[in-house]
Protein backbone atom coordinates (compact mmCIF):
# COMPACT_ATOMS: atom_id res chain seq x y z
CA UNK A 1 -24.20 -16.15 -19.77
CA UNK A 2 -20.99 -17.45 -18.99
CA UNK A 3 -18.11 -14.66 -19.28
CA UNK A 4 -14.39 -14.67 -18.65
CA UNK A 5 -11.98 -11.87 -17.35
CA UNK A 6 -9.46 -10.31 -19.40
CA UNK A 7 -5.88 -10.65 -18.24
CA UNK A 8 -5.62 -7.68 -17.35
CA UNK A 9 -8.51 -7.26 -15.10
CA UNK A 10 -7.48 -10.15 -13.43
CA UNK A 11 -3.44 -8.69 -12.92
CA UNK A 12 -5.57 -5.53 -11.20
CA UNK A 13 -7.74 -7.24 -8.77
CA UNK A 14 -6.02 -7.37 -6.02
CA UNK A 15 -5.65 -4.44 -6.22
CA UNK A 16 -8.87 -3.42 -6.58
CA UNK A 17 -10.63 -5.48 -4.06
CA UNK A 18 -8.05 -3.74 -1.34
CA UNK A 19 -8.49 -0.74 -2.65
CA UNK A 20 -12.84 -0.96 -2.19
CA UNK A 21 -12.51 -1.87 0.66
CA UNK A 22 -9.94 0.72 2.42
CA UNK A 23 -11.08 3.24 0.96
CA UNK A 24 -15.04 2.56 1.37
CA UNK A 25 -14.90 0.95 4.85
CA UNK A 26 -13.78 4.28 6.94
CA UNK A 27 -15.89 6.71 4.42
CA UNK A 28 -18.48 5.44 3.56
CA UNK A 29 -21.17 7.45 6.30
CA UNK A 30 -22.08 10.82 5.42
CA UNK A 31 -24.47 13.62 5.55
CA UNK A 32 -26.49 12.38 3.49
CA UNK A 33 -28.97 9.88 2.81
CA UNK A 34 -28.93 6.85 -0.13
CA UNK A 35 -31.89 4.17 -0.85
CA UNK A 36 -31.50 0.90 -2.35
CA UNK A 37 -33.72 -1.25 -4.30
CA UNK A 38 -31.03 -4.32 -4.85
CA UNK A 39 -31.37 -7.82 -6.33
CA UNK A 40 -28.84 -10.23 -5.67
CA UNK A 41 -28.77 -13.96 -6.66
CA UNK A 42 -26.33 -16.96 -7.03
CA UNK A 43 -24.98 -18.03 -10.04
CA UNK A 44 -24.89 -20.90 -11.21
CA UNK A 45 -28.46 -21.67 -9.43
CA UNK A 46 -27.99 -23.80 -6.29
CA UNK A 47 -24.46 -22.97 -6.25
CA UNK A 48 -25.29 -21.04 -2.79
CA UNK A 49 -26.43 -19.08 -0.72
CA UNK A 50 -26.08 -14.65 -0.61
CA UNK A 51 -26.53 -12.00 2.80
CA UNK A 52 -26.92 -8.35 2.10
CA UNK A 53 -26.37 -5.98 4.81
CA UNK A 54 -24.90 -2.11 5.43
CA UNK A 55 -23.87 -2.86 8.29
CA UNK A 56 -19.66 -2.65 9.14
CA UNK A 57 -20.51 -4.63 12.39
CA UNK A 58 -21.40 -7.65 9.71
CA UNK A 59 -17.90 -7.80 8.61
CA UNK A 60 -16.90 -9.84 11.36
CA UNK A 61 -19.57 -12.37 11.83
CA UNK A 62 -19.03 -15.65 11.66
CA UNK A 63 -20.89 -17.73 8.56
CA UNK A 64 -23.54 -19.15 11.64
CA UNK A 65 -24.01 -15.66 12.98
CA UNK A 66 -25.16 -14.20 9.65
CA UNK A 67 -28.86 -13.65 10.57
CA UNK A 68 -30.58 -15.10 7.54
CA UNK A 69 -28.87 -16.56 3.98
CA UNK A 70 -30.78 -17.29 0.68
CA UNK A 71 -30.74 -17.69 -2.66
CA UNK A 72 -32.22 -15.12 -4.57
CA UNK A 73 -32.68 -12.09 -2.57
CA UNK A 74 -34.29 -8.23 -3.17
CA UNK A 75 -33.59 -5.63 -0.26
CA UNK A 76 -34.83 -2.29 0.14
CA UNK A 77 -32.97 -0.36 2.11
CA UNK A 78 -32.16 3.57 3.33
CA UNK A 79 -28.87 4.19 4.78
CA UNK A 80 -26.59 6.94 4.96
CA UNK A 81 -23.52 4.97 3.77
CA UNK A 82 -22.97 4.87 0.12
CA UNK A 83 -22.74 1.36 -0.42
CA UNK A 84 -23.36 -2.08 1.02
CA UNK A 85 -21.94 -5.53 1.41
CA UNK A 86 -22.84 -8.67 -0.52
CA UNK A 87 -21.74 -11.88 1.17
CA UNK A 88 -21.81 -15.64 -0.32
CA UNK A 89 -21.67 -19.01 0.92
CA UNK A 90 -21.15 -22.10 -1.02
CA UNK A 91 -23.03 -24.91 -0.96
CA UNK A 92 -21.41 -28.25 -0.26
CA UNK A 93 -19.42 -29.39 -3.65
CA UNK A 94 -18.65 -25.44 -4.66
CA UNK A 95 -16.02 -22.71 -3.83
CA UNK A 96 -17.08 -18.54 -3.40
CA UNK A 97 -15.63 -17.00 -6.41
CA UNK A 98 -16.41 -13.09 -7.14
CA UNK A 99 -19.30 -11.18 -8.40
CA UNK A 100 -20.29 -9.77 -11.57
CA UNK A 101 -23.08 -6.57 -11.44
CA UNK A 102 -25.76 -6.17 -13.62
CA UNK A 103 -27.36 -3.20 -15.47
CA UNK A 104 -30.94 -3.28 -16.42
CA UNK A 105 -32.22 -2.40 -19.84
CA UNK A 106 -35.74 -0.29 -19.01
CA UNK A 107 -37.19 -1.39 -22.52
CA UNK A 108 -36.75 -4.52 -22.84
CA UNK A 109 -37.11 -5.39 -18.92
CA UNK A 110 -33.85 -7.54 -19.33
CA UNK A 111 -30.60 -7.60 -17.09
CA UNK A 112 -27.42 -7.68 -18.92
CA UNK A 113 -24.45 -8.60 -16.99
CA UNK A 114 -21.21 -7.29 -16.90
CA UNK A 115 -18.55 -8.82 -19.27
CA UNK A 116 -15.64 -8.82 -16.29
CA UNK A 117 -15.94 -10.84 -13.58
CA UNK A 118 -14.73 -9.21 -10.17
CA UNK A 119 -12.90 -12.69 -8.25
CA UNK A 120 -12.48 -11.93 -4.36
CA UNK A 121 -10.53 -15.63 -3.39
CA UNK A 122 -9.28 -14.30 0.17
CA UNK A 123 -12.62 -13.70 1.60
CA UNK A 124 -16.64 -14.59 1.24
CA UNK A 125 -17.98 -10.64 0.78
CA UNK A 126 -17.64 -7.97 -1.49
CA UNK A 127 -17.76 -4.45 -0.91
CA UNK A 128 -20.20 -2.56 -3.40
CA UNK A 129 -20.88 1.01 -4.46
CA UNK A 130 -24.47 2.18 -5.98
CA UNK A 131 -26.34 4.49 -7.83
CA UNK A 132 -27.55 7.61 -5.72
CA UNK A 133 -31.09 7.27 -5.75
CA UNK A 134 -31.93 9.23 -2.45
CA UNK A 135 -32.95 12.47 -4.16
CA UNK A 136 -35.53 15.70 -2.55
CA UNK A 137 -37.72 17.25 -4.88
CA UNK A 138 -34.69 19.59 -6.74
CA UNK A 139 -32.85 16.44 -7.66
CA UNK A 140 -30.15 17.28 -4.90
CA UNK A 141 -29.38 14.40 -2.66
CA UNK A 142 -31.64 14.31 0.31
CA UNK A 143 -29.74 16.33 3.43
CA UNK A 144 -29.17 13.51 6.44
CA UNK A 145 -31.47 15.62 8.37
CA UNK A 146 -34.97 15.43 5.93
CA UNK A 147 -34.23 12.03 5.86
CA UNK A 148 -37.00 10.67 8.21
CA UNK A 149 -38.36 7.31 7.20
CA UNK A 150 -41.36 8.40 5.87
CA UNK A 151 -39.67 10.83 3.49
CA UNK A 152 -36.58 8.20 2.78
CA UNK A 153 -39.68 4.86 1.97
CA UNK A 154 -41.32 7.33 -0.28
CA UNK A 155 -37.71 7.70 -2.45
CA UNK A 156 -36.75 3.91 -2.50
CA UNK A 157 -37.42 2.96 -5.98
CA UNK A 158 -40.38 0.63 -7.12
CA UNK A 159 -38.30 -1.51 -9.29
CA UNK A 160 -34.70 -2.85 -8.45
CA UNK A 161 -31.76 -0.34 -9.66
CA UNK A 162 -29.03 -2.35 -8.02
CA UNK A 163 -28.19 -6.15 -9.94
CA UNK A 164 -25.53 -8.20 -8.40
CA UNK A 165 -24.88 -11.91 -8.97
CA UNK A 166 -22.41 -13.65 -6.67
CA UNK A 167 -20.42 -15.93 -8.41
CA UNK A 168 -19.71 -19.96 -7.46
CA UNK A 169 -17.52 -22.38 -8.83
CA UNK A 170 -15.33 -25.75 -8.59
CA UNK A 171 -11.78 -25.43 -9.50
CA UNK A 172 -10.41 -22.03 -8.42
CA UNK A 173 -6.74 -20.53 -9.49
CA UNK A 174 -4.54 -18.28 -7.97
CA UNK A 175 -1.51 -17.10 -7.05
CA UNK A 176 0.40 -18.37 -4.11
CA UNK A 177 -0.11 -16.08 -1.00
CA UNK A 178 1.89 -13.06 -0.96
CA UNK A 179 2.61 -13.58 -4.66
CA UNK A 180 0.37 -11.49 -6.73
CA UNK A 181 2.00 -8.98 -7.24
CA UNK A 182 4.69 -12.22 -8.92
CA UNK A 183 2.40 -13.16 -11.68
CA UNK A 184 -1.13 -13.64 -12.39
CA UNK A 185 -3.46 -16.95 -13.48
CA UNK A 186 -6.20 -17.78 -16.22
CA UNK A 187 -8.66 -20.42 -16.71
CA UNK A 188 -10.39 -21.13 -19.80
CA UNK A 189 -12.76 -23.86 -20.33
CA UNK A 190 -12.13 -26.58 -23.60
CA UNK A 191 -14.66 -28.01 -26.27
CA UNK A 192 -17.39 -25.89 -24.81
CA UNK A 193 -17.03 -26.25 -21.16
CA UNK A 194 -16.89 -23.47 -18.94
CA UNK A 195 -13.55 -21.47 -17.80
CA UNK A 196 -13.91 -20.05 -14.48
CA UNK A 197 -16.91 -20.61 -13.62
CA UNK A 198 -16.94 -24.30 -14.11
CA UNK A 199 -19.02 -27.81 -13.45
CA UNK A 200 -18.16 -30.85 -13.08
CA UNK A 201 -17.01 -32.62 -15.56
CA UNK A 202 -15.88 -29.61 -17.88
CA UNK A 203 -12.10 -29.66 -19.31
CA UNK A 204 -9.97 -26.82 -18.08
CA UNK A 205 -6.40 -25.50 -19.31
CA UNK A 206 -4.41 -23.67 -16.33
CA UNK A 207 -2.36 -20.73 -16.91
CA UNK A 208 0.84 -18.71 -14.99
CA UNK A 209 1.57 -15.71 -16.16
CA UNK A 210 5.11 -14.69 -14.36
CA UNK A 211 6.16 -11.11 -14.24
CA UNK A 212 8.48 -9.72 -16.01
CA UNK A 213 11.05 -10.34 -13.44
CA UNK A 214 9.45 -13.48 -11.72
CA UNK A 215 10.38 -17.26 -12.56
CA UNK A 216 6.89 -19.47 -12.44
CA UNK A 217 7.78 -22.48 -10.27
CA UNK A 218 4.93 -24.79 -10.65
CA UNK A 219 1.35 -25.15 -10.14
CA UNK A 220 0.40 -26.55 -6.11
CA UNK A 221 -2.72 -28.48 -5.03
CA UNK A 222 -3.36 -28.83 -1.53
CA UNK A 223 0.54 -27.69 -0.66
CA UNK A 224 1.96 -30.64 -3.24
CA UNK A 225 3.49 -29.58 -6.36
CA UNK A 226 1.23 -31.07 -9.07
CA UNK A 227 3.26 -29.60 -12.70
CA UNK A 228 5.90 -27.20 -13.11
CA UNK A 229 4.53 -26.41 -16.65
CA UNK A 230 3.00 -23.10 -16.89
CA UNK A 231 0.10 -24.36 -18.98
CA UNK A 232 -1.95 -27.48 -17.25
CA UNK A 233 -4.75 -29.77 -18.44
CA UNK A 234 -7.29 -30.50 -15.65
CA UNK A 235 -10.80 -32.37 -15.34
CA UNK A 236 -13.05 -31.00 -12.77
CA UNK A 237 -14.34 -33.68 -10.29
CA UNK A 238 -15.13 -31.56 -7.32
CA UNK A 239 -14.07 -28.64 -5.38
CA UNK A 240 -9.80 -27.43 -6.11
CA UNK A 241 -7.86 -24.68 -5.79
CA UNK A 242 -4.47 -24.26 -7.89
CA UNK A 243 -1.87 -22.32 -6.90
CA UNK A 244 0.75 -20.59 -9.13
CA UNK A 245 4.23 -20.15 -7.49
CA UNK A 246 6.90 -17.86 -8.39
CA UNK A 247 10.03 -16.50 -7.29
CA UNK A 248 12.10 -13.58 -7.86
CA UNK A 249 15.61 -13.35 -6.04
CA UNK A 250 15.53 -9.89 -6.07
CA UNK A 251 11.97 -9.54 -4.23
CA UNK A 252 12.99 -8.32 -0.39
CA UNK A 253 11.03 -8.56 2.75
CA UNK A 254 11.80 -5.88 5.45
CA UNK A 255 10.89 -5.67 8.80
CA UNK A 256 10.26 -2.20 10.78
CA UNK A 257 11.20 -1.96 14.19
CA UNK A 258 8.51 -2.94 16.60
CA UNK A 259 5.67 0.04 17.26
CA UNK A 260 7.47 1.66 13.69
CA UNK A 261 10.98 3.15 12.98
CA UNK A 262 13.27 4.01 10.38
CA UNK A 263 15.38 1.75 7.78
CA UNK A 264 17.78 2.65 5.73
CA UNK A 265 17.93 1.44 2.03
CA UNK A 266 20.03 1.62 -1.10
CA UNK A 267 19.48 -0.22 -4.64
CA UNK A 268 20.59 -0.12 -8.13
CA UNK A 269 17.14 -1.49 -8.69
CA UNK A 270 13.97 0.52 -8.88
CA UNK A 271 11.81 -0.90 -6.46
CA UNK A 272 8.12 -0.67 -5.32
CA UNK A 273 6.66 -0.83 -1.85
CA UNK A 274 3.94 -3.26 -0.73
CA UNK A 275 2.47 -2.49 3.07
CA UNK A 276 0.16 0.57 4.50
CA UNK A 277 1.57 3.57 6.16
CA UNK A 278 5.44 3.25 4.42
CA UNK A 279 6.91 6.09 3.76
CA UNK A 280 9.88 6.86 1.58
CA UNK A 281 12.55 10.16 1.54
CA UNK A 282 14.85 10.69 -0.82
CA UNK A 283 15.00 14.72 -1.30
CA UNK A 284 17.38 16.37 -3.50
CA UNK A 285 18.93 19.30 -1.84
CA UNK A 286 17.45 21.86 -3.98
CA UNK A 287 13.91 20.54 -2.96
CA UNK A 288 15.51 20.64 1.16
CA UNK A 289 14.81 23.72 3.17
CA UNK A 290 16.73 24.46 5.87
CA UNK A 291 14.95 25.84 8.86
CA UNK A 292 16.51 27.74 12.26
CA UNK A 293 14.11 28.46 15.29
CA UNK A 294 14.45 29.97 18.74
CA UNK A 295 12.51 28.61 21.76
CA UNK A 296 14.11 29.47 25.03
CA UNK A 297 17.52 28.63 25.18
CA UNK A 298 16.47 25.60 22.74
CA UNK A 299 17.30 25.60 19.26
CA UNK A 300 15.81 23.88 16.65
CA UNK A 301 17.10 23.16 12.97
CA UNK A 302 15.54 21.11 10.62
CA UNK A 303 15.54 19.93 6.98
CA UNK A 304 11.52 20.05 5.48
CA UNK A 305 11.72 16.88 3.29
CA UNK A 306 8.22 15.81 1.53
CA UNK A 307 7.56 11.98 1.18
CA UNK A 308 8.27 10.42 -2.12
CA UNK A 309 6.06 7.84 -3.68
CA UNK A 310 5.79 4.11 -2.71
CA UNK A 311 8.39 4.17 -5.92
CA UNK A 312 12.32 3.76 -4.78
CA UNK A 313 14.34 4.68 -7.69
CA UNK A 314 17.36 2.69 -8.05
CA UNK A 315 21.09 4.63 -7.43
CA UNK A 316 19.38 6.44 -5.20
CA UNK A 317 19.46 6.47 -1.32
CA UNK A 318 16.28 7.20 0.61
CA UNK A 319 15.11 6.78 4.27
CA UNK A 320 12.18 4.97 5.00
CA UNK A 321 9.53 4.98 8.08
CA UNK A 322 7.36 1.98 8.65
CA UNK A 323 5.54 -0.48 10.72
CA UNK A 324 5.76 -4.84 10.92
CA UNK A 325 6.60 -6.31 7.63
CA UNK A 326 7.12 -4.59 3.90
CA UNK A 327 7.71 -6.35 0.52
CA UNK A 328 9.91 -5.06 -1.94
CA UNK A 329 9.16 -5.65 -5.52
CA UNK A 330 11.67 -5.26 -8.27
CA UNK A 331 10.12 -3.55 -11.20
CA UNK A 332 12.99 -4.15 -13.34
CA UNK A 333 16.10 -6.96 -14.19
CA UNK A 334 17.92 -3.42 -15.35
CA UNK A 335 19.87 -1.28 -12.84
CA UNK A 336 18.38 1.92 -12.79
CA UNK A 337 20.58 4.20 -14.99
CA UNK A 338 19.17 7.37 -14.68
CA UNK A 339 20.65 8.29 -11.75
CA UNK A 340 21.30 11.76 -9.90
CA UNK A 341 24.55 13.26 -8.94
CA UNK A 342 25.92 12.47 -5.48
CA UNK A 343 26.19 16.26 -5.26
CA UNK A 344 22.11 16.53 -5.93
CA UNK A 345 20.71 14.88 -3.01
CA UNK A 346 20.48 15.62 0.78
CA UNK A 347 21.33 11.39 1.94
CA UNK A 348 24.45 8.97 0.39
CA UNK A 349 25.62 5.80 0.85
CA UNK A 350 29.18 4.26 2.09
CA UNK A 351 28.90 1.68 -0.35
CA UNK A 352 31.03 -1.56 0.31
CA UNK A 353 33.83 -0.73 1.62
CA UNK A 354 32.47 2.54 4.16
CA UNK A 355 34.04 5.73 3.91
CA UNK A 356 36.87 7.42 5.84
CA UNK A 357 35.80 11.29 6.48
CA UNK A 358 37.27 14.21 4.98
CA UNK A 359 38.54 16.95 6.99
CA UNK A 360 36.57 20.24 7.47
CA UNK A 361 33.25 18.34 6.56
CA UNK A 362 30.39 17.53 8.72
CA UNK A 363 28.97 14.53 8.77
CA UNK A 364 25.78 12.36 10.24
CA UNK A 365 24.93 8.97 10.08
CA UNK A 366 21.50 7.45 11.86
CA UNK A 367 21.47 5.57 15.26
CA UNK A 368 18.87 2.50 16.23
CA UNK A 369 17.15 5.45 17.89
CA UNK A 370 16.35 7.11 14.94
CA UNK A 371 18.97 10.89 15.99
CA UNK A 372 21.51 11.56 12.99
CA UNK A 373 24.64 12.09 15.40
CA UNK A 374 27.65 14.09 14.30
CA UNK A 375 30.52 12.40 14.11
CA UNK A 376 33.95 13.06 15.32
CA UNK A 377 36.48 14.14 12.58
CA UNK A 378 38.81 10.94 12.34
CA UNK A 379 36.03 8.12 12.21
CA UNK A 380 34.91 6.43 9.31
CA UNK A 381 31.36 5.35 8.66
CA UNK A 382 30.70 1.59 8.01
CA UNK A 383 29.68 -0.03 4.83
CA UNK A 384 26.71 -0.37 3.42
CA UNK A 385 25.18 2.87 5.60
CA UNK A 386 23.34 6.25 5.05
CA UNK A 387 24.47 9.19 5.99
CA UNK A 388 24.65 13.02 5.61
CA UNK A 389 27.12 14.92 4.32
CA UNK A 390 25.64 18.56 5.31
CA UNK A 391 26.37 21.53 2.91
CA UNK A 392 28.59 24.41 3.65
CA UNK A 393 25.15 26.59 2.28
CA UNK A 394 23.48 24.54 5.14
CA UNK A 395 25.62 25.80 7.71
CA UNK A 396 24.34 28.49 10.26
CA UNK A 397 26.99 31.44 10.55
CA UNK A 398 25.79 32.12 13.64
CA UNK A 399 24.75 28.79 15.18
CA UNK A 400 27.18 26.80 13.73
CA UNK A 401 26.12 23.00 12.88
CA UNK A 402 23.73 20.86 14.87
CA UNK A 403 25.38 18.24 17.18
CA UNK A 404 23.00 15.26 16.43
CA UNK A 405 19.71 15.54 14.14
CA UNK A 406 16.61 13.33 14.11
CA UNK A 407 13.88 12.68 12.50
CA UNK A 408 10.38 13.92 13.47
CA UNK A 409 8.70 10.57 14.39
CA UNK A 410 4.93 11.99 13.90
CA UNK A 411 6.07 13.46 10.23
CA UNK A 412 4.89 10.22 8.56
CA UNK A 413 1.09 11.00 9.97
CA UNK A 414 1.55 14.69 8.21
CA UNK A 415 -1.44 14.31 5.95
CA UNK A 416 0.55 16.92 3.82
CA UNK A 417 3.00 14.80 3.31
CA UNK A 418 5.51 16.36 5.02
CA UNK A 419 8.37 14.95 7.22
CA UNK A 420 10.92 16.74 9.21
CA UNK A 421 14.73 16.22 9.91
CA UNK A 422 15.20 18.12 13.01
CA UNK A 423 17.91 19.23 15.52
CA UNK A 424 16.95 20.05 19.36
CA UNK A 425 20.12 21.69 21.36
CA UNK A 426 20.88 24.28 23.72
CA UNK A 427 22.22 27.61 21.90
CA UNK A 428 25.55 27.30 23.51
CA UNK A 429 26.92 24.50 22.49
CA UNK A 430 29.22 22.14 25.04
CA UNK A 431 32.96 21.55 23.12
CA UNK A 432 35.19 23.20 21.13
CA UNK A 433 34.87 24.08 17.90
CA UNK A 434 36.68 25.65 14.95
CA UNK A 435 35.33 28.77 13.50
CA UNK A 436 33.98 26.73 10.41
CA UNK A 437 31.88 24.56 12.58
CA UNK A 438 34.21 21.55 13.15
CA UNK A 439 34.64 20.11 16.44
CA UNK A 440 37.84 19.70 17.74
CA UNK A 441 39.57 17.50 20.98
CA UNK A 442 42.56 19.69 21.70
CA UNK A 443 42.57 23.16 19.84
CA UNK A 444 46.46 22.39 18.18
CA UNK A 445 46.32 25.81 15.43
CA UNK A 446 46.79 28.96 16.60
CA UNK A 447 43.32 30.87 15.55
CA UNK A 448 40.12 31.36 17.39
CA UNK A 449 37.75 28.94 18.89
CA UNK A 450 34.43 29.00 20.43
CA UNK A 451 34.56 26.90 23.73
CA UNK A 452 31.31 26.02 25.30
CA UNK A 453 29.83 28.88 23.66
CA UNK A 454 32.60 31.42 23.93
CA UNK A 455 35.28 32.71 21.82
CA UNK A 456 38.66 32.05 23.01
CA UNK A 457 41.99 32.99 21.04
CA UNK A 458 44.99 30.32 21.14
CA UNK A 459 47.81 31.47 20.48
């Protein structure tokens, strides 16, 4: 019953198993009731041993705490979450591999598994989804509050409606950790021995698969390089796992100031984010609103900017709010030539060489503290920098331009998806300052001013 996983379930099951389990772990209670009849076993038999619980709490025993293991195991169960957690332990010799689930043909009494194995190599359970079988007398799904045990036993099915068989093996193969999204591996078994699932003795060939923009740098057993050919011939003699290297030189890991902050980033290569709660903006100013509100003698003027995708487009220069440690994967060797107009979008870059101001402009560029300050007409902003050049349409007639602008630190939480630039001063603002908005030192032009918030004429 042997089966092997295509390629391309295996390049998605990272993935997969991260997604299960974020998005099942925090949702998976509810209003409403669910009843299991499951069967779970080993495969191959005496491989080792399986634990089925609904329990989150059971995520973080220890293998000794786990209150009872076994080999071949059928649970009936009521709970209100909608799945439940298989976990496997090897027996001495073998390695945890995956699962594979089963689907019962009613006919013929027979269980046919699944084609695709589901590998999980970074921990020993696997979060699992079933059929809603909790159901009143209308077919609805029984309401959390009818569900009293006597009413919930009498809805557990007779006959198992759950099949799951945990999956145990010798040699293993991976990618090195950290490198998945780098390239992916494949085992398949020669002159009738098994591929992944294998036994001793069977005859294996090894493959890498590098991305597109990866270079495979050899296979590792045990942290010693064993072949830097992409394709390997091994013998199984016991219990090994294989890991694939790669390396891209365009691949960049960032750190995010400590308790989260802002980064500033610029590419000609598209680009795609690997770590939770990262947050790119990169709005073009016809997607920008500008806002102006009143509270006291406060003001407050901000830029509305929604958060882009994980996805940083090349050419184009975006903010980005974080937390620890982010990858950045290259999803091209190309430069990105599809590129907006400077004009187009709300941040720039200094480039290489900086940028020496223009007069009558206003411009802001981000401090470690995460305010945009104005700066003073005469400077120059420093290579390789983001900044904002804001709009003359941008400009209040009334209130003038912001003196320093900063970004909303909660915006990133915004389940909307919305993030705000925003500017907190007093109406009158301390200085002097041209009618257009620009701040001047010494008034030297004859004209009027505004002075701390009043107009003065110099002659």
């Amino acid at each position: 019953m042997q089966k092997t996983m295509t390629v391309g379930c295996r390049r998605r099951l990272a993935f997969l198993v991260t997604a299960l389990c974020v998005m099942m772990l925090p949702a998976m209670a509810g209003e409403s009731y669910y009843a299991y009849n499951t069967h779970v076993d080993t495969y191959p038999t005496g491989a080792g041993q399986v634990y089925v619980s609904t329990d989150l709490n059971d995520l973080y025993l220890a293998e000794e705490d786990v209150p009872q293991w076994s080999s071949s195991l059928d649970v009936k169960f009521a709970s209100d979450l909608k799945g439940f957690f298989a976990f496997g332990k090897p027996n001495d010799g073998w390695q945890f591999y995956g699962y594979v689930k089963g689907k019962l043909d009613e006919e013929t009494g027979e269980v046919t598994y699944s084609e695709n194995y589901m590998t999980n190599l970074t921990s020993s359970y696997v979060p699992l989804t079933s059929t809603l079988t909790c159901y009143d007398e209308e077919g609805n799904v029984l309401p959390k509050e009818l569900a009293d045990s006597a009413t919930v036993a009498k809805l557990i099915p007779e006959t198992p409606n759950n099949y799951v068989r945990m999956l145990f093996t010798h040699v293993r193969a991976k990618p090195a950790e950290g490198q998945t999204r780098l390239g992916s591996t494949y085992i398949m078994g020669l002159g009738g021995s098994k591929g992944e699932i294998n036994e001793l003795g069977d005859n294996l060939v090894l493959y890498a698969f590098p991305e597109a923009t990866s270079t495979f740098e050899g296979w590792y057993l045990d942290g010693k390089l064993v072949s830097a050919e992409r394709m390997i011939s091994v013998v199984v003699t016991g219990p090994a796992t294989y890991e694939a290297h790669f390396s891209n030189p365009l691949v960049q890991k960032v750190n995010f100031p400590v308790g989260g902050g802002y980064l500033e980033w610029f590419s000609d290569y598209n680009y795609e984010l690997d770590g939770q709660f990262v947050y790119a903006y990169n709005p073009k100013l016809a997607n920008t609103t500008l806002i102006d509100a009143k509270d006291g003698d406060k003001r407050q003027t901000y830029f509305v900017m929604y958060r882009d995708s994980v996805i940083l487009e090349g050419g184009i220069p975006s903010l980005i709010h974080g937390s620890g440690e982010c990858t950045f994967y290259p999803l091209s060797l190309q430069p990105n030539t599809d590129v907006p107009s400077p004009d187009e979008m709300l941040f720039k870059w200094s480039g290489s060489d900086g940028l020496r101001l223009t007069a009558g402009n206003n411009y802001y560029v981000l401090s470690p503290s995460g305010e945009y300050f104005e700066l003073e007409e005469g400077a120059t902003i420093a290579p390789n920098r983001l900044y904002i050049l804001l709009p003359p349409t941008m400009v209040n007639e009334k209130l003038g331009v912001p003196e320093k602008i900063f970004v909303d630190r909660e915006a990133y939480k915004n389940t909307a998806g919305i993030g705000t630039i925003m500017a907190d001063q007093k109406a009158s603002r301390r200085g002097t300052y041209s009618l257009d908005g620009r701040r001047v030192t010494t008034p030297t032009r004859k004209g009027i001013y505004v002075t701390d918030g009043k107009k003065i004429y110099v002659k």
